[in-house]
C-alpha atoms as a PDB file:
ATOM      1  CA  UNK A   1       0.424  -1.858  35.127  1.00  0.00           C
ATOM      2  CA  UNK A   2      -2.316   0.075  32.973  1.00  0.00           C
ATOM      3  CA  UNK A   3      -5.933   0.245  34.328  1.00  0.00           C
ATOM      4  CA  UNK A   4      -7.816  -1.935  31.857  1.00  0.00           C
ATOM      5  CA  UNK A   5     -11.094   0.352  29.826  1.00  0.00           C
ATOM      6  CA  UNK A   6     -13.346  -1.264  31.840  1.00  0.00           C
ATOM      7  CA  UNK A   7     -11.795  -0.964  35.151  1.00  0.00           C
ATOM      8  CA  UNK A   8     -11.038   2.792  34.474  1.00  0.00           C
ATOM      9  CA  UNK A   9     -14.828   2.982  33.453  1.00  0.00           C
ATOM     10  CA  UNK A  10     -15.924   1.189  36.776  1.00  0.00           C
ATOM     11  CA  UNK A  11     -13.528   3.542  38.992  1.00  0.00           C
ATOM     12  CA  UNK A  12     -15.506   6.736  36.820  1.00  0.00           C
ATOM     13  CA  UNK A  13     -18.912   5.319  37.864  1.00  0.00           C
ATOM     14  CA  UNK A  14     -17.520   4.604  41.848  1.00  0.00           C
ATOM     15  CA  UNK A  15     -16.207   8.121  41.758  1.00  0.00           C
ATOM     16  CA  UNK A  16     -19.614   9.805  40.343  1.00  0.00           C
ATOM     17  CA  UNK A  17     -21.213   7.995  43.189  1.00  0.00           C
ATOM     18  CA  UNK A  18     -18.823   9.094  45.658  1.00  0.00           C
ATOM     19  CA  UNK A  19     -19.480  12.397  44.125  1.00  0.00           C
ATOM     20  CA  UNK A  20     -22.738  12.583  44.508  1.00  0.00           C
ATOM     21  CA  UNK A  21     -22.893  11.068  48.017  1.00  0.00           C
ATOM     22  CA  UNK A  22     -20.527  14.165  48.896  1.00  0.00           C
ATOM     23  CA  UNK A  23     -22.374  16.954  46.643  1.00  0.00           C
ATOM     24  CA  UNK A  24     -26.012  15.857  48.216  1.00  0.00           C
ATOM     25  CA  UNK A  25     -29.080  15.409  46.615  1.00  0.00           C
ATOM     26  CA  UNK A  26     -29.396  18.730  44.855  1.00  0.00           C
ATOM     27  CA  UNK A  27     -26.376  17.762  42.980  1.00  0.00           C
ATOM     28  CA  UNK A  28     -27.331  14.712  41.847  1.00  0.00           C
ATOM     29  CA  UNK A  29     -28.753  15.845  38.340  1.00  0.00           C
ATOM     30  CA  UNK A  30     -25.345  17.547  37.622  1.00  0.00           C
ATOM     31  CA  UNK A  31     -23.302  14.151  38.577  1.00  0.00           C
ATOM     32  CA  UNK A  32     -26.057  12.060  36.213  1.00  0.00           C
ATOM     33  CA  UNK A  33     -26.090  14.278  33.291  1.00  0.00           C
ATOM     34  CA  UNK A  34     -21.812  14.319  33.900  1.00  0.00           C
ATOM     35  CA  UNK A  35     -21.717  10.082  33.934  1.00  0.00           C
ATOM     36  CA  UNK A  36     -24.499   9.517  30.981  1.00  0.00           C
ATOM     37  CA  UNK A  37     -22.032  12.188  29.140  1.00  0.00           C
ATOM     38  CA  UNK A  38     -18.776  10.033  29.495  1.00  0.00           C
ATOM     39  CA  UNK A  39     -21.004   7.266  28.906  1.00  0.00           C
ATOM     40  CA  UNK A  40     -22.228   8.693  25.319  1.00  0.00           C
ATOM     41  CA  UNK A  41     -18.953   9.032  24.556  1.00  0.00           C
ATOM     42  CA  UNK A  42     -17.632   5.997  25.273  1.00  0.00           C
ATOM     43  CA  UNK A  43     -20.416   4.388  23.150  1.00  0.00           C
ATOM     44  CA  UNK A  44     -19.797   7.192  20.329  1.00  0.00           C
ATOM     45  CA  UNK A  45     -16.002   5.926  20.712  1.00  0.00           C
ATOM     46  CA  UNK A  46     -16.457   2.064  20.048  1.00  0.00           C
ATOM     47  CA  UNK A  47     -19.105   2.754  17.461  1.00  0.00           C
ATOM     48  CA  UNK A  48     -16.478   4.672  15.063  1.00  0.00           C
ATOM     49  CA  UNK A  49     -13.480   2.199  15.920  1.00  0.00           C
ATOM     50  CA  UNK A  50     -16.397  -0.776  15.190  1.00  0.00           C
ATOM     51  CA  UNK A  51     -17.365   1.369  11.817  1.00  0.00           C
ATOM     52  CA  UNK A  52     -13.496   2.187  10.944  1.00  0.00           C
ATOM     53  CA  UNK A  53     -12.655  -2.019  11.757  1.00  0.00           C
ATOM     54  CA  UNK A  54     -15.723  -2.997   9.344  1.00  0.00           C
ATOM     55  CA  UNK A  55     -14.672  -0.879   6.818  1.00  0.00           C
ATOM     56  CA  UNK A  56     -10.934  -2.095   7.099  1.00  0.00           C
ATOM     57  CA  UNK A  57     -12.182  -5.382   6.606  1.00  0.00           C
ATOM     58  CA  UNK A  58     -14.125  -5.078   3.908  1.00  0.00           C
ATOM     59  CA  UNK A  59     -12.904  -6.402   0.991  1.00  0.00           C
ATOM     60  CA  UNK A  60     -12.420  -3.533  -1.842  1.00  0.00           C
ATOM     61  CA  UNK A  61     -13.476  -4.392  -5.624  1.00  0.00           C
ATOM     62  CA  UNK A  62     -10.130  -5.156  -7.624  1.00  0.00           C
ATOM     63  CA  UNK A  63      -9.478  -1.820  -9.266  1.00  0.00           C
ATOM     64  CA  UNK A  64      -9.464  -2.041 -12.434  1.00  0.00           C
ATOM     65  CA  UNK A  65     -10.227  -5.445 -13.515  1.00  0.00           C
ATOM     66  CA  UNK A  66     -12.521  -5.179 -16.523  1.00  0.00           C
ATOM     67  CA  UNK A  67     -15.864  -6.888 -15.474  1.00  0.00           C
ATOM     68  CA  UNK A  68     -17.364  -9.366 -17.922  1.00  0.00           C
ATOM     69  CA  UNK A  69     -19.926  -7.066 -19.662  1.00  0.00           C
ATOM     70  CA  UNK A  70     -17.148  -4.818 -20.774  1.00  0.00           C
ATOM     71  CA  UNK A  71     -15.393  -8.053 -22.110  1.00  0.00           C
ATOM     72  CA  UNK A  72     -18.650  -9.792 -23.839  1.00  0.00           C
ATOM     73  CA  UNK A  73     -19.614  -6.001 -25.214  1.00  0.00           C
ATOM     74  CA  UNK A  74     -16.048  -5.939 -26.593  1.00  0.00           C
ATOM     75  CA  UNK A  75     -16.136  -9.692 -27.769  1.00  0.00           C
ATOM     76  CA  UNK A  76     -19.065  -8.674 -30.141  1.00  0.00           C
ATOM     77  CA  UNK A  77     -18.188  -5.705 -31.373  1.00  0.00           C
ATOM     78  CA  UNK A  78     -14.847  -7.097 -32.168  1.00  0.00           C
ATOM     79  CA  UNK A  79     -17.039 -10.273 -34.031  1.00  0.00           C
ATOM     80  CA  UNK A  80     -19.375  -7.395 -35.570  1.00  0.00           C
ATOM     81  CA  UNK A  81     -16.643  -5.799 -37.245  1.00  0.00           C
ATOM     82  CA  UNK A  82     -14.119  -8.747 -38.346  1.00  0.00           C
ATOM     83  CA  UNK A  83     -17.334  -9.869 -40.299  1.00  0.00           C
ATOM     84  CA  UNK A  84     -17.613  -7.354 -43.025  1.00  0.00           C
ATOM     85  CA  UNK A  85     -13.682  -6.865 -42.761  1.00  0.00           C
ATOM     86  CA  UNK A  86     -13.659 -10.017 -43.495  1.00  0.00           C
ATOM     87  CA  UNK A  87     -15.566  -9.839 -46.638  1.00  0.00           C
ATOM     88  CA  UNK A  88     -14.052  -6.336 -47.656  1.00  0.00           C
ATOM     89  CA  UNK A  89     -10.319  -8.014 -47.172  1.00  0.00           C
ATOM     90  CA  UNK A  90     -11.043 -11.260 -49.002  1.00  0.00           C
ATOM     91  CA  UNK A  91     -12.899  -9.516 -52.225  1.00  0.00           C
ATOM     92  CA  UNK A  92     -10.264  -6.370 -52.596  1.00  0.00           C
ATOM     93  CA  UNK A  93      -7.009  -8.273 -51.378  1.00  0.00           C
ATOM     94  CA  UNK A  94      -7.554 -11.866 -51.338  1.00  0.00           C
ATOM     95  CA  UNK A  95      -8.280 -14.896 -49.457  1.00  0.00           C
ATOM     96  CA  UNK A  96      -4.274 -14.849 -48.126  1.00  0.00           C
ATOM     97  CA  UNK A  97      -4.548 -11.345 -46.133  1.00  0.00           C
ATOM     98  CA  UNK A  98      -8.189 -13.159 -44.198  1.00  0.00           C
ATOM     99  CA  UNK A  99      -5.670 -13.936 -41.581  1.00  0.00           C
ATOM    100  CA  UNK A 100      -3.383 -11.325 -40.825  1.00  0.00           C
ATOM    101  CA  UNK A 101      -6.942  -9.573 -40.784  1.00  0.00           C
ATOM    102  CA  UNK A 102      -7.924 -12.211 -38.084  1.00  0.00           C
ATOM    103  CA  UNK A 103      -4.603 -12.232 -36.454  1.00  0.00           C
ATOM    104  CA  UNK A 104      -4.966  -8.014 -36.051  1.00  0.00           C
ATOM    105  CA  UNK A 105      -8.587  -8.156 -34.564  1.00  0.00           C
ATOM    106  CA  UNK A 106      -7.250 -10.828 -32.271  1.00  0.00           C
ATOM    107  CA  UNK A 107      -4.393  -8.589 -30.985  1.00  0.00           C
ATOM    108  CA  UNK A 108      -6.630  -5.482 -30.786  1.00  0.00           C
ATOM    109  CA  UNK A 109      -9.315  -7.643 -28.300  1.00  0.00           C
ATOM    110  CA  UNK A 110      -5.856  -9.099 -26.569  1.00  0.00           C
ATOM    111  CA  UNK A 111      -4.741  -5.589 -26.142  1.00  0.00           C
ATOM    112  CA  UNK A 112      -7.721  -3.872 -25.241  1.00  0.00           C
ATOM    113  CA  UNK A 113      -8.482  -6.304 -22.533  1.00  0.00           C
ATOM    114  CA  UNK A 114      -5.272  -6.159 -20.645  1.00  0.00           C
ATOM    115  CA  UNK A 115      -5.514  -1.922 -21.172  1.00  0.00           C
ATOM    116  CA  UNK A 116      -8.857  -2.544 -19.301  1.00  0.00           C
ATOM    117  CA  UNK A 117      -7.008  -4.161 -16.073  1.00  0.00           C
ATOM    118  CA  UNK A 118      -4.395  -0.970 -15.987  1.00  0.00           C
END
């Protein structure tokens, strides 16, 4: 059976202080600096698997799903323009071609929406 992280941390910190009961007191800067060193990186350890975790569970932005200004910008430009092509089909053409007129700016907005979410 595996030592568990802790465990294996605990037998580290027993063995420093064995070390440094052996080394004597002169050594006992050497065995600190060498524990607060694995300690640091222990800390440095669970702080990127805690960053790399939060950013795994962060939910991303659907990508490429037109947002609603780009559909109410289009909406209105697509009403600004079926206005005067409106007029410009009904007095050159006729009334009859107002709706395949319609039906085209209709299918452009249709289109241009769905060629948003690619």
């Amino acid at each position: 059976m595996t030592p568990t992280p802790s465990s294996r941390r605990t037998d580290e910190v027993a063995a420093a202080l064995r070390a440094g009961r052996e080394l004597g007191p002169e050594y006992d800067d050497a065995v600190a600096a060498s524990l607060v060193e694995r300690i640091d990186d222990t800390i440095e350890e669970r702080v990127r698997h805690h960053i790399a975790h939060t950013a795994a569970q962060a939910s991303p932005a659907k990508a490429g799903m037109p947002s609603n200004t780009v559909r109410f910008v289009l909406s209105l430009v697509c009403l600004g323009v079926s206005i005067p092509l409106t007029a410009i089909t009904a007095s050159l053409v006729g009334g009859a071609a107002v709706p395949f007129v319609w039906a085209g700016l209709v299918l452009f907005y249709v289109v241009s929406v769905v060629g948003l979410r690619r």
